[in-house]
Protein backbone atom coordinates (compact mmCIF):
# COMPACT_ATOMS: atom_id res chain seq x y z
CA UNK A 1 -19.22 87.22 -2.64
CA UNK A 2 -17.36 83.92 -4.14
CA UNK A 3 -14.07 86.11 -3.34
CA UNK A 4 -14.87 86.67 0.02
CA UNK A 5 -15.59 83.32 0.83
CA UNK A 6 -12.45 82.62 -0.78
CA UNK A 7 -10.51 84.84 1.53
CA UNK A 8 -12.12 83.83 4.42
CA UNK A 9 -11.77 79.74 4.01
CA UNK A 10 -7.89 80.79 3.41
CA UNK A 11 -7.54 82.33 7.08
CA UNK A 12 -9.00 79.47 8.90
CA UNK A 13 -7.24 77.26 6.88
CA UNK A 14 -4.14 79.46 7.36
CA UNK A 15 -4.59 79.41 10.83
CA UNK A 16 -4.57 75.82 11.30
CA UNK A 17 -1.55 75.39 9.18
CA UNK A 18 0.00 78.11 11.29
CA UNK A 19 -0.22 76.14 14.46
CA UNK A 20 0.11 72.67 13.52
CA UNK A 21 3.74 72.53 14.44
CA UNK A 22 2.55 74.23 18.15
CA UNK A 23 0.02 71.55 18.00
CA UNK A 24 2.36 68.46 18.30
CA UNK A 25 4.43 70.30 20.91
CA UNK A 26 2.00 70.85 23.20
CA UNK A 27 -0.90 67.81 22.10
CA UNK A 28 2.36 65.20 22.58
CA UNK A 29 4.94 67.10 25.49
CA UNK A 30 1.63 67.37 27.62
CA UNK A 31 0.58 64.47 30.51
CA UNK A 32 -0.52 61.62 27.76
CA UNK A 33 -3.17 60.81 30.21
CA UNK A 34 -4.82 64.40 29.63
CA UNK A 35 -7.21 64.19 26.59
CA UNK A 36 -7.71 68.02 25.81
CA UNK A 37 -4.10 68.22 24.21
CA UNK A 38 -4.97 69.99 21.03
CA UNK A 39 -7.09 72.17 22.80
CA UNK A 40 -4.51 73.47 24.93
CA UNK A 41 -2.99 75.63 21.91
CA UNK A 42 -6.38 77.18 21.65
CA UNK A 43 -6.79 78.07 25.41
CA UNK A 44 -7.86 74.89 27.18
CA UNK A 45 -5.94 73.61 30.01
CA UNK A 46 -4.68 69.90 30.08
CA UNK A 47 -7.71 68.42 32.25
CA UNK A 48 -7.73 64.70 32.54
CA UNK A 49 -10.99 63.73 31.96
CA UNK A 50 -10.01 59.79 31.08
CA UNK A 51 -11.31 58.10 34.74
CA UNK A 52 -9.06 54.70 34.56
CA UNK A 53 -10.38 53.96 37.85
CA UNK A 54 -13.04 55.56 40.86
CA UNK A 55 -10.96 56.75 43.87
CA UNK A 56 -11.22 54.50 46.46
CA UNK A 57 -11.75 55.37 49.90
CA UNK A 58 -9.05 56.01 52.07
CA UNK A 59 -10.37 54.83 55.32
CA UNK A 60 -6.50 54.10 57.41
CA UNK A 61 -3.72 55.67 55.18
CA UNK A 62 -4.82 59.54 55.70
CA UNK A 63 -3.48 62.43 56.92
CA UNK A 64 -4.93 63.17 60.14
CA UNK A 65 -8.00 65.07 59.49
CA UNK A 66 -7.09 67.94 61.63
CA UNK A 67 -10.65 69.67 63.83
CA UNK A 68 -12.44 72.81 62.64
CA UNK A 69 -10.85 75.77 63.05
CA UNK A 70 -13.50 77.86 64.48
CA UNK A 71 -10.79 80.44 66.50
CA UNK A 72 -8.63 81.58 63.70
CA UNK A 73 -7.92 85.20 63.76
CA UNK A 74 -8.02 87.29 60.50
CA UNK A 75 -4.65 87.24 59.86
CA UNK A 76 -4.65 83.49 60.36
CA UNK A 77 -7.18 82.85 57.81
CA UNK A 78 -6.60 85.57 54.94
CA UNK A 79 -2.62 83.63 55.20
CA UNK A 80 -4.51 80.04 55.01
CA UNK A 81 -6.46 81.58 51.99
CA UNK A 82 -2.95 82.59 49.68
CA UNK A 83 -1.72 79.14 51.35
CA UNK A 84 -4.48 77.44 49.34
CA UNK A 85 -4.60 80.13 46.39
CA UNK A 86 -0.71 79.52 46.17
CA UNK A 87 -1.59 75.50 45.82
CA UNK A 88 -4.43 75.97 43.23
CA UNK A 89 -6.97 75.14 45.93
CA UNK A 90 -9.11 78.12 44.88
CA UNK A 91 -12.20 77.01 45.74
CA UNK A 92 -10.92 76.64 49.53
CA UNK A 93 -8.96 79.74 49.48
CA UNK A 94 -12.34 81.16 48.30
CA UNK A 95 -13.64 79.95 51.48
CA UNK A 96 -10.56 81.37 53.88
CA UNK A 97 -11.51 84.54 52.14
CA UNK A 98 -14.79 85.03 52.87
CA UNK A 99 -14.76 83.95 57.28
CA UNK A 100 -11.52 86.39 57.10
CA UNK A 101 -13.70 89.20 55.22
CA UNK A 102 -16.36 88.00 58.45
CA UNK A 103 -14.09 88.84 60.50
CA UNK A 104 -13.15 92.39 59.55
CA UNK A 105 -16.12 93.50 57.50
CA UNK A 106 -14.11 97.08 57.39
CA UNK A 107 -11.08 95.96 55.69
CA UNK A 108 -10.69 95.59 51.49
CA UNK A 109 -7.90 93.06 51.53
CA UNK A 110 -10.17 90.13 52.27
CA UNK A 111 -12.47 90.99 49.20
CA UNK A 112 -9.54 92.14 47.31
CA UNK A 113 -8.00 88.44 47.08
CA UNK A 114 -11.84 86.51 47.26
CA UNK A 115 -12.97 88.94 43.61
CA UNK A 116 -9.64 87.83 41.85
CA UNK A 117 -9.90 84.44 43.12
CA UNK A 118 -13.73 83.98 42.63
CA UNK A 119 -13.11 85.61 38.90
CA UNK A 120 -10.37 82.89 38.20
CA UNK A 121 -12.84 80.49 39.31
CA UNK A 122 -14.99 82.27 36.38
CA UNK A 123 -17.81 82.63 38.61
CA UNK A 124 -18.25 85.90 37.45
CA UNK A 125 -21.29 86.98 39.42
CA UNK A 126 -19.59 86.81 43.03
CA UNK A 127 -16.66 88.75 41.45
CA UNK A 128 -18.35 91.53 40.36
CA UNK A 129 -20.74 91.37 43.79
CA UNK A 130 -16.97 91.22 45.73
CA UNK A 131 -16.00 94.42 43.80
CA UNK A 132 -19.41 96.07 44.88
CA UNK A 133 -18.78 95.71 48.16
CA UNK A 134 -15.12 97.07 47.94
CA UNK A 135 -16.05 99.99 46.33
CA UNK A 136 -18.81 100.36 49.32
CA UNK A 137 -15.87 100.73 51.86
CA UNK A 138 -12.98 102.23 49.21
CA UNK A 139 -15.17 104.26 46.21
CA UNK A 140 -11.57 104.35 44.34
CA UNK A 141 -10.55 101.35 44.72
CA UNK A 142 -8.73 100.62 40.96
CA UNK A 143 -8.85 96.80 41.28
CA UNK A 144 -12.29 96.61 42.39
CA UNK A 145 -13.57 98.94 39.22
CA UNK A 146 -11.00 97.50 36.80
CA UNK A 147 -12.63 93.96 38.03
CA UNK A 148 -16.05 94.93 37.43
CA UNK A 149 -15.21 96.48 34.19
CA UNK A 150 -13.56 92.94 33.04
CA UNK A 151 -16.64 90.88 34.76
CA UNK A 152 -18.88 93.54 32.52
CA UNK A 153 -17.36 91.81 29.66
CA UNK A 154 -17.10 88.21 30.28
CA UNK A 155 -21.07 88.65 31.69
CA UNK A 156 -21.51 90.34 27.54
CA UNK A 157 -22.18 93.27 29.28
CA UNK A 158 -20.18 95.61 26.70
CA UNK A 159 -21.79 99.13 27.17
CA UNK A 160 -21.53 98.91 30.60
CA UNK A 161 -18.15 98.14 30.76
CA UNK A 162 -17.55 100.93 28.24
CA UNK A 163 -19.12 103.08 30.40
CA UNK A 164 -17.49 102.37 33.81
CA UNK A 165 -13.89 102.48 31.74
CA UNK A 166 -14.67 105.96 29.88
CA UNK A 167 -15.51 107.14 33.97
CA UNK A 168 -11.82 106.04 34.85
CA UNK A 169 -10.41 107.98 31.83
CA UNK A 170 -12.13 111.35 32.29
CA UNK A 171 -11.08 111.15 35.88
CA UNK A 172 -7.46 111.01 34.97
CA UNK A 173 -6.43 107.37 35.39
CA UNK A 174 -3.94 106.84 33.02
CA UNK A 175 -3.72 102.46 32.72
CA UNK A 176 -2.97 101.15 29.20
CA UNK A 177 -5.13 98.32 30.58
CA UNK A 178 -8.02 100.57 30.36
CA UNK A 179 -7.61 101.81 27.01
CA UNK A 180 -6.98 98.17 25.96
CA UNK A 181 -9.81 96.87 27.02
CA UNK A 182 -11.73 100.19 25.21
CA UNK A 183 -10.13 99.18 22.21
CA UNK A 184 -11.37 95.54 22.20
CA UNK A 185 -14.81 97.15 22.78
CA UNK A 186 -14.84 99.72 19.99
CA UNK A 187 -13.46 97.04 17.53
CA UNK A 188 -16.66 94.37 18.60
CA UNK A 189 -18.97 97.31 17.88
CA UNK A 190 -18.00 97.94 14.58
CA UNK A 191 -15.60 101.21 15.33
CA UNK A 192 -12.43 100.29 13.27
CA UNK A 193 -10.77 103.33 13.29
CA UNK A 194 -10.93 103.97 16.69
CA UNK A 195 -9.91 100.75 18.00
CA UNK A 196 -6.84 100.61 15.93
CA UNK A 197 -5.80 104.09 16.87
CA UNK A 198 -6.61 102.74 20.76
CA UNK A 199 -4.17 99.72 19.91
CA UNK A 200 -1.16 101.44 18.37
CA UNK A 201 -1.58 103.87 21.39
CA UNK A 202 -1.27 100.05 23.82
CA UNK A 203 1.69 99.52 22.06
CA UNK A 204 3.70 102.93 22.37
CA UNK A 205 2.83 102.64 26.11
CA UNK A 206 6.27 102.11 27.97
CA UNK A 207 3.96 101.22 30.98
CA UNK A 208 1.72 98.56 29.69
CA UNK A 209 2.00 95.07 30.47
CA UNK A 210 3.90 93.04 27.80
CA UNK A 211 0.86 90.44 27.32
CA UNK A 212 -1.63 93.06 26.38
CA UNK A 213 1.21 94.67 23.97
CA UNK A 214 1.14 91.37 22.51
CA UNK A 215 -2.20 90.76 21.98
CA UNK A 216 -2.73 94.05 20.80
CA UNK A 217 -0.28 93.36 17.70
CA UNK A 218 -1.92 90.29 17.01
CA UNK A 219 -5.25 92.11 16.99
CA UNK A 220 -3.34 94.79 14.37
CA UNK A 221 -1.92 91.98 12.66
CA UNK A 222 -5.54 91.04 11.55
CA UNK A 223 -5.95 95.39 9.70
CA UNK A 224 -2.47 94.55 8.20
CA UNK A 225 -3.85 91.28 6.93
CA UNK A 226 -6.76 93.05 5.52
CA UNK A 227 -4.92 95.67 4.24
CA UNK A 228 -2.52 93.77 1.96
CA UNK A 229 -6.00 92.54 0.45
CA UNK A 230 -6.64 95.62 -1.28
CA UNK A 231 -9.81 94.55 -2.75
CA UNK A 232 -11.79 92.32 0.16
CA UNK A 233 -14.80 93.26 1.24
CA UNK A 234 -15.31 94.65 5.50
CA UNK A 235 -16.52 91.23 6.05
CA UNK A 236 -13.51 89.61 5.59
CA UNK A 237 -12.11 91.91 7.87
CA UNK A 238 -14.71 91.23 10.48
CA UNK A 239 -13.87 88.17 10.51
CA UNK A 240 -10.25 88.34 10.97
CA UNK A 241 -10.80 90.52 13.98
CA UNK A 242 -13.05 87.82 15.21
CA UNK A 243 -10.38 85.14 15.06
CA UNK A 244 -7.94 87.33 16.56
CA UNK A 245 -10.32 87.68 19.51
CA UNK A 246 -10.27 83.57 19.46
CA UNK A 247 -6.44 83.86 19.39
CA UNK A 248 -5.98 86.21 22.59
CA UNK A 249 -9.01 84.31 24.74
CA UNK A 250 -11.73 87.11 24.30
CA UNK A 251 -14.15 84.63 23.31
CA UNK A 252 -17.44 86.49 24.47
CA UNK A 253 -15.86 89.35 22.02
CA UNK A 254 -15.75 86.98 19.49
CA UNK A 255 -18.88 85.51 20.08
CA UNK A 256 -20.37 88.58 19.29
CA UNK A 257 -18.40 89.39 16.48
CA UNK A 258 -19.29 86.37 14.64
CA UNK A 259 -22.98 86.84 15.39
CA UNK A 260 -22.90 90.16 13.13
CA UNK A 261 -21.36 88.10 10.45
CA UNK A 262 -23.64 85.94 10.35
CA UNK A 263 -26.83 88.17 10.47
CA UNK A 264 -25.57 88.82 7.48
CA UNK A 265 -24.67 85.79 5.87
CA UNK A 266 -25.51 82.48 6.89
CA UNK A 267 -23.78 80.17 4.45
CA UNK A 268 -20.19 81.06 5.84
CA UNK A 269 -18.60 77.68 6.89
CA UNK A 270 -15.43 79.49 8.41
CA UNK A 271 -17.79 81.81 10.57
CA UNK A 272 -19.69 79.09 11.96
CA UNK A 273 -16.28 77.04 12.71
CA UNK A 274 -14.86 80.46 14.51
CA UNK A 275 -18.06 80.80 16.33
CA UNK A 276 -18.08 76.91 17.23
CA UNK A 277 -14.37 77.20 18.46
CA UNK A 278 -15.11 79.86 20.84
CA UNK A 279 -18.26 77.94 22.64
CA UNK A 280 -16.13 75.55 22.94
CA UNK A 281 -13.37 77.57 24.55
CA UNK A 282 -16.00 78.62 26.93
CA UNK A 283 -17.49 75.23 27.55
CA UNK A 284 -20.31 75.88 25.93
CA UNK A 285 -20.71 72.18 24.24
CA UNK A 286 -24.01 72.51 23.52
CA UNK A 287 -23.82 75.97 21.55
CA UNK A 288 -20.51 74.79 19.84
CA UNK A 289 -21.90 71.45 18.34
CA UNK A 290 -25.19 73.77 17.20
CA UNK A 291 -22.09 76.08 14.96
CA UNK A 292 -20.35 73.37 14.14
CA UNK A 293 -23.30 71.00 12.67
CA UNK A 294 -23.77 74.79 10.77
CA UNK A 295 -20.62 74.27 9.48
CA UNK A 296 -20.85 70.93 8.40
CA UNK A 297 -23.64 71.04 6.85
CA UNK A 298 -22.82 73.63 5.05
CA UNK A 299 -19.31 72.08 3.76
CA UNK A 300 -19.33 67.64 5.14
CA UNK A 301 -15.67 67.47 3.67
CA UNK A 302 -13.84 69.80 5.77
CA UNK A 303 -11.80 68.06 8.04
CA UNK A 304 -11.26 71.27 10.15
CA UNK A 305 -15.13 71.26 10.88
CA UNK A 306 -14.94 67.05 11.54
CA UNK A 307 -12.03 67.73 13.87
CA UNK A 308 -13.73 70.02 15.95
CA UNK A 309 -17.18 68.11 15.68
CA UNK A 310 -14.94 64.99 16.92
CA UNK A 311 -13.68 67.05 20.08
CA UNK A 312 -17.01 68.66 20.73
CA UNK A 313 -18.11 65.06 21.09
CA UNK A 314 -16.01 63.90 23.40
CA UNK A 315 -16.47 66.63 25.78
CA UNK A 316 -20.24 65.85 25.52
CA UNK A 317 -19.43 62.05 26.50
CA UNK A 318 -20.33 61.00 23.01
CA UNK A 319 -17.25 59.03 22.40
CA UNK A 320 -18.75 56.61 19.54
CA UNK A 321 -19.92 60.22 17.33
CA UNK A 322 -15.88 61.30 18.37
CA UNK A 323 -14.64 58.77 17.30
CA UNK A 324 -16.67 58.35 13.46
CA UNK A 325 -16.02 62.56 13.21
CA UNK A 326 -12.46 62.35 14.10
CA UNK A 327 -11.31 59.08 11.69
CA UNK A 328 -13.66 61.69 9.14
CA UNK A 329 -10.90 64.26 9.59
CA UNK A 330 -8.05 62.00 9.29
CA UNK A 331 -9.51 60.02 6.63
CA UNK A 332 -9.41 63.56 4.66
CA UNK A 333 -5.92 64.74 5.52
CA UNK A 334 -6.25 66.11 8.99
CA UNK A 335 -2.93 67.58 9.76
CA UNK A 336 -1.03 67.03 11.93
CA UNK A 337 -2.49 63.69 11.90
CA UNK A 338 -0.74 62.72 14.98
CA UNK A 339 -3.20 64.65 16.62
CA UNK A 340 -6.19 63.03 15.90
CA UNK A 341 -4.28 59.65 16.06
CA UNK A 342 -3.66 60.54 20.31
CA UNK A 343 -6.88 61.56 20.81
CA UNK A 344 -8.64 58.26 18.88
CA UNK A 345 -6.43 55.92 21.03
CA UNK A 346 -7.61 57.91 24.33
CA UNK A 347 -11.17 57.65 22.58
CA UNK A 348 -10.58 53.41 21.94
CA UNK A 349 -9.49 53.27 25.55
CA UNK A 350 -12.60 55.46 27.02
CA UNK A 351 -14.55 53.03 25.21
CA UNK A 352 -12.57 49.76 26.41
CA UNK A 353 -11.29 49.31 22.68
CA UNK A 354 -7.97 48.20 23.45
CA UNK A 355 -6.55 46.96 20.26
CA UNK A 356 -7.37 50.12 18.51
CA UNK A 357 -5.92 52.33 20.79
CA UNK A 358 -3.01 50.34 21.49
CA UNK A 359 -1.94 50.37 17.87
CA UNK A 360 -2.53 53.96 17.56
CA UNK A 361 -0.28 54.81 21.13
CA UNK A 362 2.38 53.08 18.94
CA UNK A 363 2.29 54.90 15.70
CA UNK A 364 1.90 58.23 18.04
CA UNK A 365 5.04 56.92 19.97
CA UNK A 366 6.42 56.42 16.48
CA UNK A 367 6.81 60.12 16.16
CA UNK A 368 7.02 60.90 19.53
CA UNK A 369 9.97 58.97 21.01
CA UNK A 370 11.27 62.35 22.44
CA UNK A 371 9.01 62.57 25.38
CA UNK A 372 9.08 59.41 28.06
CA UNK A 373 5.31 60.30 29.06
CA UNK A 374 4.09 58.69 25.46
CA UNK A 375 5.94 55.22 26.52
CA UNK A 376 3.54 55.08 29.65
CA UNK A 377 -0.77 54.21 28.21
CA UNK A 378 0.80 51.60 26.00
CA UNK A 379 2.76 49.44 28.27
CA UNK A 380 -0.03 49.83 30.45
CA UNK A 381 -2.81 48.39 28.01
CA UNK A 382 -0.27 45.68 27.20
CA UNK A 383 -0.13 44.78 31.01
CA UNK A 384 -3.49 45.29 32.22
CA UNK A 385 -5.85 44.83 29.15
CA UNK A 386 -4.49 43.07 26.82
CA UNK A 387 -1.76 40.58 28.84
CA UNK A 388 1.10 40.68 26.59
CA UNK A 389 4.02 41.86 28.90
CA UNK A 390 6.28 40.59 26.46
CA UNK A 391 5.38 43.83 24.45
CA UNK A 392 5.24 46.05 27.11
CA UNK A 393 8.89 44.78 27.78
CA UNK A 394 10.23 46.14 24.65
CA UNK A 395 8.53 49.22 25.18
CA UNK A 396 10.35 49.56 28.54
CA UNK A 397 13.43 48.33 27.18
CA UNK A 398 12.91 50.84 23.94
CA UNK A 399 12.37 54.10 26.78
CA UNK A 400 15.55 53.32 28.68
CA UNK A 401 17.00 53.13 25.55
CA UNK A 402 16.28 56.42 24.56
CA UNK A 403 16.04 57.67 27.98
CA UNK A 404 19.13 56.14 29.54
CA UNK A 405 19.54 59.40 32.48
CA UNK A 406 15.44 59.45 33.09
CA UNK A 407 13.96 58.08 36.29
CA UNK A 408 10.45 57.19 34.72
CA UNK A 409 12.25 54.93 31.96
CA UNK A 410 13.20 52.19 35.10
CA UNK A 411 10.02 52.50 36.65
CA UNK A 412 8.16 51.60 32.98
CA UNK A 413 11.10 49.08 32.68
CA UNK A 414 10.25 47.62 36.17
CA UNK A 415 6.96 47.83 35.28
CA UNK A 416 7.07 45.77 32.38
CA UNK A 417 9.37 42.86 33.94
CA UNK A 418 7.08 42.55 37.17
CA UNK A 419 4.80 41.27 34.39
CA UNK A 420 6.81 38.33 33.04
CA UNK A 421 7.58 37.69 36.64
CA UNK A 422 11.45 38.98 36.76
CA UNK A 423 11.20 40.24 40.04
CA UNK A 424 15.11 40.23 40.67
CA UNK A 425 15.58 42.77 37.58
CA UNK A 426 12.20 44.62 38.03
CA UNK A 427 13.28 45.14 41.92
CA UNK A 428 16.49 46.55 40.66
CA UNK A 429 14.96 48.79 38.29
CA UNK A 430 12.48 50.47 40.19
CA UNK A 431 14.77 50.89 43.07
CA UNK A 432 17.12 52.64 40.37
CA UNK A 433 14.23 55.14 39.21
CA UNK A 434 13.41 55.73 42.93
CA UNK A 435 16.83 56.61 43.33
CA UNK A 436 17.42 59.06 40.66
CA UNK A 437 14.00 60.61 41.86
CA UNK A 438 12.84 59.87 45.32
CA UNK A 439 9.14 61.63 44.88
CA UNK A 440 7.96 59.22 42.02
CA UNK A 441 5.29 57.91 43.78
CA UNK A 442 4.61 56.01 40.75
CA UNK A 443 7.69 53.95 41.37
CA UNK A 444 6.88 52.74 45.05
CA UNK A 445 3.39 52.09 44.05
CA UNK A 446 5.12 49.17 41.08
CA UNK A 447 7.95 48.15 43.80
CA UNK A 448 4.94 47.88 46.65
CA UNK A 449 3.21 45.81 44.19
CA UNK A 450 6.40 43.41 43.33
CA UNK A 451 6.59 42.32 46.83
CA UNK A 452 3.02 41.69 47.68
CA UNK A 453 3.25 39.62 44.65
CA UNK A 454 5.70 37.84 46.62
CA UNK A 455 4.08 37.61 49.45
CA UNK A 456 6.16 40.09 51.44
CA UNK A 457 3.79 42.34 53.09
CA UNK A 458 5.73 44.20 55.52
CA UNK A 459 7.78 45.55 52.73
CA UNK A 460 4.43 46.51 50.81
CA UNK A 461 2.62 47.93 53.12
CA UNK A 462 5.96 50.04 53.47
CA UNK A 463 6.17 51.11 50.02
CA UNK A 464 1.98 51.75 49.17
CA UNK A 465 1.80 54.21 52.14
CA UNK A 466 5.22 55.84 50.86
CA UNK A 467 3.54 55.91 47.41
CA UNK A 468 0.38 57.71 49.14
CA UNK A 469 2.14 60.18 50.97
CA UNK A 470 4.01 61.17 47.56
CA UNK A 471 0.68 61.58 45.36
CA UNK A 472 -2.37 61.87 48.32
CA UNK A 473 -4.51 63.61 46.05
CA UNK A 474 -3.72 61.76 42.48
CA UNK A 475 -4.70 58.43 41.22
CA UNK A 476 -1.41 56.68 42.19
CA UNK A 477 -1.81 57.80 45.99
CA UNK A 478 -5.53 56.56 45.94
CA UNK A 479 -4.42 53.08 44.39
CA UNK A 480 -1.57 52.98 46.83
CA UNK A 481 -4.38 53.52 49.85
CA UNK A 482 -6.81 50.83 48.21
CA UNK A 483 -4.13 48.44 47.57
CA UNK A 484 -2.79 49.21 51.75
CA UNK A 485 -6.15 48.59 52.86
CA UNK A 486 -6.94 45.84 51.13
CA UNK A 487 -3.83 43.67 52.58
CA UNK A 488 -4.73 45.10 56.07
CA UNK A 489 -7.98 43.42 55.79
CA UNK A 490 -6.63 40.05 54.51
């Protein structure tokens, strides 16, 4: 049993070697104001959950809030709908969806585009309830049982979604998506063989969609891996499959894979830190602290398990525990350290630390001088926080330096001399970055805020409502508006 826990620490801590150079491409080329980097290379999206400042009301600068549209035809709102879907608006495409499926309770189209949209939104439950009702008017409708077969699984519904897929094969339909998603299911329950066979048949498919071919080899990857350790015990290969499921975002797979492990054996830090990872994956902060504690109590020196105790944390508002769990993992040799060292300076700035997460911005931007994004939450402390524009000047100077063609370089070099009063040279500046990119919104939002400094309001007011119109649903458009209505009322 010592060798298999052997084996088994070796492939998580394979794994994180494996990605650490992914890790600083996508934790440092990412918006520096997200704080779910890292995550990102295991599935997250880049969410911004740092909120510098509460949106203000907009009450004069707004787009004219146009009246309900209660006589739309079908057509009309089903094209609103992919307008929004096309935007990301997919909670109000959603919505155009449903009055257009209202409207022509006969037709599949409207149901079609609200069960894909609703199952991006991961509500799951409507999805599968949209497919029902397609399949009411169209029995055959392939989306609408391929759907329910893939809202079977993400509900842990695995027999039934077995089931409904085994119905589409002995009827004929021939879609390596189907015997993919068999595969997956055979493997979870334990039926090696077949899933493999299911897999290499994925593969040899000349129709099947290059991401599942991909995911499929990383899936047979894990047998190979197995394989060339002739004498490991099936639980080592359990869990490989189980952190190929983590790889290729079948978490619920996983989930369930791990929970056979560990009926088995509890004292397996690297099953606990698999199961942890994919709670977390599915936002499940609660359930992913539970494995992880698991996991760190079994082994407190791991800084894999601190890492992830660090980010589960954060996500749970806990910055002060994030921030102790994370300097853990560094402490012990996190790599790659940058890592932890941008997510602790987000942390010191959540928690209005602004020394500590200045100083760590600048070793990150140390590393990181390639990408012009890490120049911006430093200057920023410097001129908001911690008033030393005379540093923040050298860190504008330093980004046009080695970002002489950029746009956002002058407008963090504008930036920094509006705050040791160089208006002359900050006005040039920002006027330079506007003109290399004329949507930087964040540009006329620094240049509107030169000239009320100097008293010119006209030319203010001119430049805050051009920096709304540019960003009317991000944080520079709202400051713009609050900034507009605040010399309005003066």
């Amino acid at each position: 049993m010592k060798k298999v826990t052997a084996i088994i620490l070796a492939v998580v801590l394979a794994f994180v070697i494996a990605m650490g150079d992914q890790i600083i491409k996508l934790s440092l080329s990412d918006n520096p104001l997200g704080i779910k980097n890292i995550l990102s290379v295991f599935g997250f999206g880049n969410n911004d959950n740092i909120n510098i400042q509460a949106k203000p009301k907009i009450p004069r600068i707004t787009e004219k809030q146009q009246p309900e549209e209660v006589n739309l035809t079908y057509e009309e709102r089903v094209k609103k709908g992919d307008y929004y879907y096309e935007k990301g608006f997919l909670t109000y495409a959603a919505n155009e969806y449903v009055k257009a499926a209202n409207l022509e309770s006969s037709k599949t189209e409207p149901l079609d585009k609200l069960m894909k949209t609703n199952y991006e939104l991961k509500d799951y439950s409507k999805a599968k309830n949209n497919a029902i009702r397609i399949l009411e008017i169209d029995a055959n409708n392939f989306d609408a049982r391929y759907y329910s077969v893939l809202t079977s699984i993400r509900q842990n519904q695995f027999t039934e979604a077995e089931s409904s897929i085994d119905a589409m094969l002995s009827e004929g339909i021939t879609d390596a998506r189907l015997v993919y998603l068999k595969a997956l299911i055979n493997i979870a329950f334990g039926k090696n063989d077949v899933g493999r066979t299911l897999l290499n048949q994925v593969i040899n498919d000349q129709t099947a969609d290059q991401s599942i071919i991909n995911n499929s080899q990383k899936i047979l990857s894990a047998y190979q891996e197995f394989d060339f350790a002739k004498s490991a015990e099936d639980l080592y290969l359990s869990e490989l499959l189980a952190r190929s499921f983590n790889q290729i975002g079948e978490y619920e797979l996983a989930i369930y894979k791990l929970k056979d492990i560990l009926k088995t054996r509890t004292d397996l830090r690297d099953s606990w830190v698999l199961l942890g990872y994919a709670y977390l994956n599915l936002n499940n902060y609660i359930f992913a602290l539970t494995s992880f504690q698991h996991a760190y109590e079994l082994d407190s020196e791991w800084p894999a398990t601190q890492y992830f105790l660090g980010i589960t944390y954060s996500e749970l508002q806990k910055y002060n525990d994030a921030i102790i769990y994370l300097n853990y993992a560094l402490n012990n040799g996190f790599e790659p350290s940058i890592v932890i060292k941008q997510k602790l300076a987000d942390l010191y700035l959540q928690t209005e630390k602004y020394d500590e997460a200045v100083k760590l911005y600048e070793e990150v931007l140390q590393v990181n001088k390639q990408d012009i994004n890490a120049f911006v939450r430093p200057i920023w402390i410097y001129l908001e926080f911690l008033n030393d524009p005379e540093k923040a000047l050298k860190l504008g100077e330093l980004a046009v330096i080695n970002f002489p063609d950029n746009p956002m370089s002058y407008n963090l070099l504008g930036w920094s001399q509006i705050g040791i009063k160089n208006y002359v040279e900050a006005e040039k500046n920002l006027k330079k970055a506007i003109s290399k990119d004329p949507s930087m919104a964040a540009a006329y939002y620094n240049l509107a805020k030169l000239y009320e400094l100097q008293n010119d309001n006209g030319q203010a007011l001119a430049n805050y409502q051009k920096a709304y119109e540019l960003d009317q649903n991000g944080s520079i458009g709202s400051l713009a508006a609050k900034r507009y209505n605040a010399i309005l009322i003066q």
